[in-house]
C-alpha atoms as a PDB file:
ATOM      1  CA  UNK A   1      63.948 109.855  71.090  1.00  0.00           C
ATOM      2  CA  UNK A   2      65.452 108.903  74.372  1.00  0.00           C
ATOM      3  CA  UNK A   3      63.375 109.818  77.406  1.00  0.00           C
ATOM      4  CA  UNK A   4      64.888 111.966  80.271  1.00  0.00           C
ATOM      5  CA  UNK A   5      65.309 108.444  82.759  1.00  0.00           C
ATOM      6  CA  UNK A   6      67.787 107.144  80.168  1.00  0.00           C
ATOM      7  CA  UNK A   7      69.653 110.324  79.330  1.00  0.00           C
ATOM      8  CA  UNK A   8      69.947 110.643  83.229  1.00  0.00           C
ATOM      9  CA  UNK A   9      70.845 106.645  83.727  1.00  0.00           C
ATOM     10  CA  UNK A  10      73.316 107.045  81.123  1.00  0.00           C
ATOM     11  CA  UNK A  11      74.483 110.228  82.847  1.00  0.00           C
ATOM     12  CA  UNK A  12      75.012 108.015  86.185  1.00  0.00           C
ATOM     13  CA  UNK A  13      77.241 105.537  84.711  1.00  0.00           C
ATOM     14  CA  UNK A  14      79.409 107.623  82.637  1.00  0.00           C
ATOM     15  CA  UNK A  15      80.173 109.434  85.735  1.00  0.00           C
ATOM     16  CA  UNK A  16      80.692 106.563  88.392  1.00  0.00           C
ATOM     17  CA  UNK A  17      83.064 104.931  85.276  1.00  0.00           C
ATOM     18  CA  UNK A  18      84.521 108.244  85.398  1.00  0.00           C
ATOM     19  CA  UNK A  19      85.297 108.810  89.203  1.00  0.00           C
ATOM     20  CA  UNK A  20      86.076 104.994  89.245  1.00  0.00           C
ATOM     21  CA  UNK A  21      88.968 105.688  86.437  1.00  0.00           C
ATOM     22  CA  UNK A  22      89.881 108.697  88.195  1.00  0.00           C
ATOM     23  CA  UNK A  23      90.511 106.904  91.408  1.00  0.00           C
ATOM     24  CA  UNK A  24      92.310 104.283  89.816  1.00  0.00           C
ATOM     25  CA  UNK A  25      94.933 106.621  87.910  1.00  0.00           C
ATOM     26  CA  UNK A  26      95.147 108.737  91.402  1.00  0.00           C
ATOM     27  CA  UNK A  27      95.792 105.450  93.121  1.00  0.00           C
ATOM     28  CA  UNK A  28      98.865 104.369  90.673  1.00  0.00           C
ATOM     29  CA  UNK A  29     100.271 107.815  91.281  1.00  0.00           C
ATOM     30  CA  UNK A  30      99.868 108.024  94.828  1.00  0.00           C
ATOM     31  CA  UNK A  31     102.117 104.171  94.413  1.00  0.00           C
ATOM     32  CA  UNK A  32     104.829 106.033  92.145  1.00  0.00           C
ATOM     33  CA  UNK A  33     104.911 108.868  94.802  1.00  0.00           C
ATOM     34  CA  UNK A  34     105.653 106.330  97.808  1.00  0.00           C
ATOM     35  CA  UNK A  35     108.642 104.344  96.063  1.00  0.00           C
ATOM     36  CA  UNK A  36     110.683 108.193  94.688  1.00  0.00           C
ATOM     37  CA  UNK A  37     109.816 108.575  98.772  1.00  0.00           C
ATOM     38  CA  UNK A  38     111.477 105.591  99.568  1.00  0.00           C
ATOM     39  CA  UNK A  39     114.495 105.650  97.089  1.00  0.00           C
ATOM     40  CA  UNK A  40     114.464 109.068  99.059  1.00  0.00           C
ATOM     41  CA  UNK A  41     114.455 108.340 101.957  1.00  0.00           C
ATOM     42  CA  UNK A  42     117.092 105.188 101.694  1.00  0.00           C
ATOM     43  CA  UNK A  43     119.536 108.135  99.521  1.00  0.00           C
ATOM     44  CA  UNK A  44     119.475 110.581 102.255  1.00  0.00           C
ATOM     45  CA  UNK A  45     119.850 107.204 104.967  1.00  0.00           C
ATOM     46  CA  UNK A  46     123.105 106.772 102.700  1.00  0.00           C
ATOM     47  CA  UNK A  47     124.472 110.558 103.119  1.00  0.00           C
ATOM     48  CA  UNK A  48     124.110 110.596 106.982  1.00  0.00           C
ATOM     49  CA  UNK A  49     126.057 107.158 107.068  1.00  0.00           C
ATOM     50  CA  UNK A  50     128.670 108.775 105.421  1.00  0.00           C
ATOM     51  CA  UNK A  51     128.775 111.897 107.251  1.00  0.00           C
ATOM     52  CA  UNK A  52     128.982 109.698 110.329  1.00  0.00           C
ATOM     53  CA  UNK A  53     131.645 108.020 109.178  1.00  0.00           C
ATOM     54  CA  UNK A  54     133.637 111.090 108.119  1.00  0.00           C
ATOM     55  CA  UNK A  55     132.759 112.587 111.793  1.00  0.00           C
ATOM     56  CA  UNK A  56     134.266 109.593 113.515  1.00  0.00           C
ATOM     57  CA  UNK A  57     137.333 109.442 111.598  1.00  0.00           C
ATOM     58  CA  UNK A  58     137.841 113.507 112.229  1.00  0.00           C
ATOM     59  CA  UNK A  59     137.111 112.350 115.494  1.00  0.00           C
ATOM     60  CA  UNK A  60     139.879 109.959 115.846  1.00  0.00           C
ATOM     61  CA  UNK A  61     142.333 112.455 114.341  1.00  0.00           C
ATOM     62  CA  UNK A  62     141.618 115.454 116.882  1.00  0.00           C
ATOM     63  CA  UNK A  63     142.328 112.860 119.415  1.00  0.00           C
ATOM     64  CA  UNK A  64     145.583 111.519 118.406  1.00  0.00           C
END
């Protein structure tokens, strides 16, 4: 029979392997999250660049 101090020891380490795996898979999310933020982020940088561009040249026509 196994005593209680290695059913609890065994306990320990199959949990910090657990919360260590856990923080790991969290961690390669969290690094997927950031770069869809950045392609994002560099999209919408794209769509205001060419709504400036469009405002200047509506710009230039109200003026001639």
């Amino acid at each position: 029979m196994i005593s209680a101090e290695t059913k609890d020891l065994i306990y320990i380490v199959g949990l910090v392997v657990t919360v260590a795996g856990l923080h790991f898979m969290l961690r390669a999310r969290v690094m997927v999250l950031e770069e869809r933020v950045r392609g994002y982020s560099k999209a919408i940088e794209r769509v205001f660049d060419s709504l400036k561009r469009i405002e200047e040249k509506l710009d230039e026509k109200a003026d001639k």
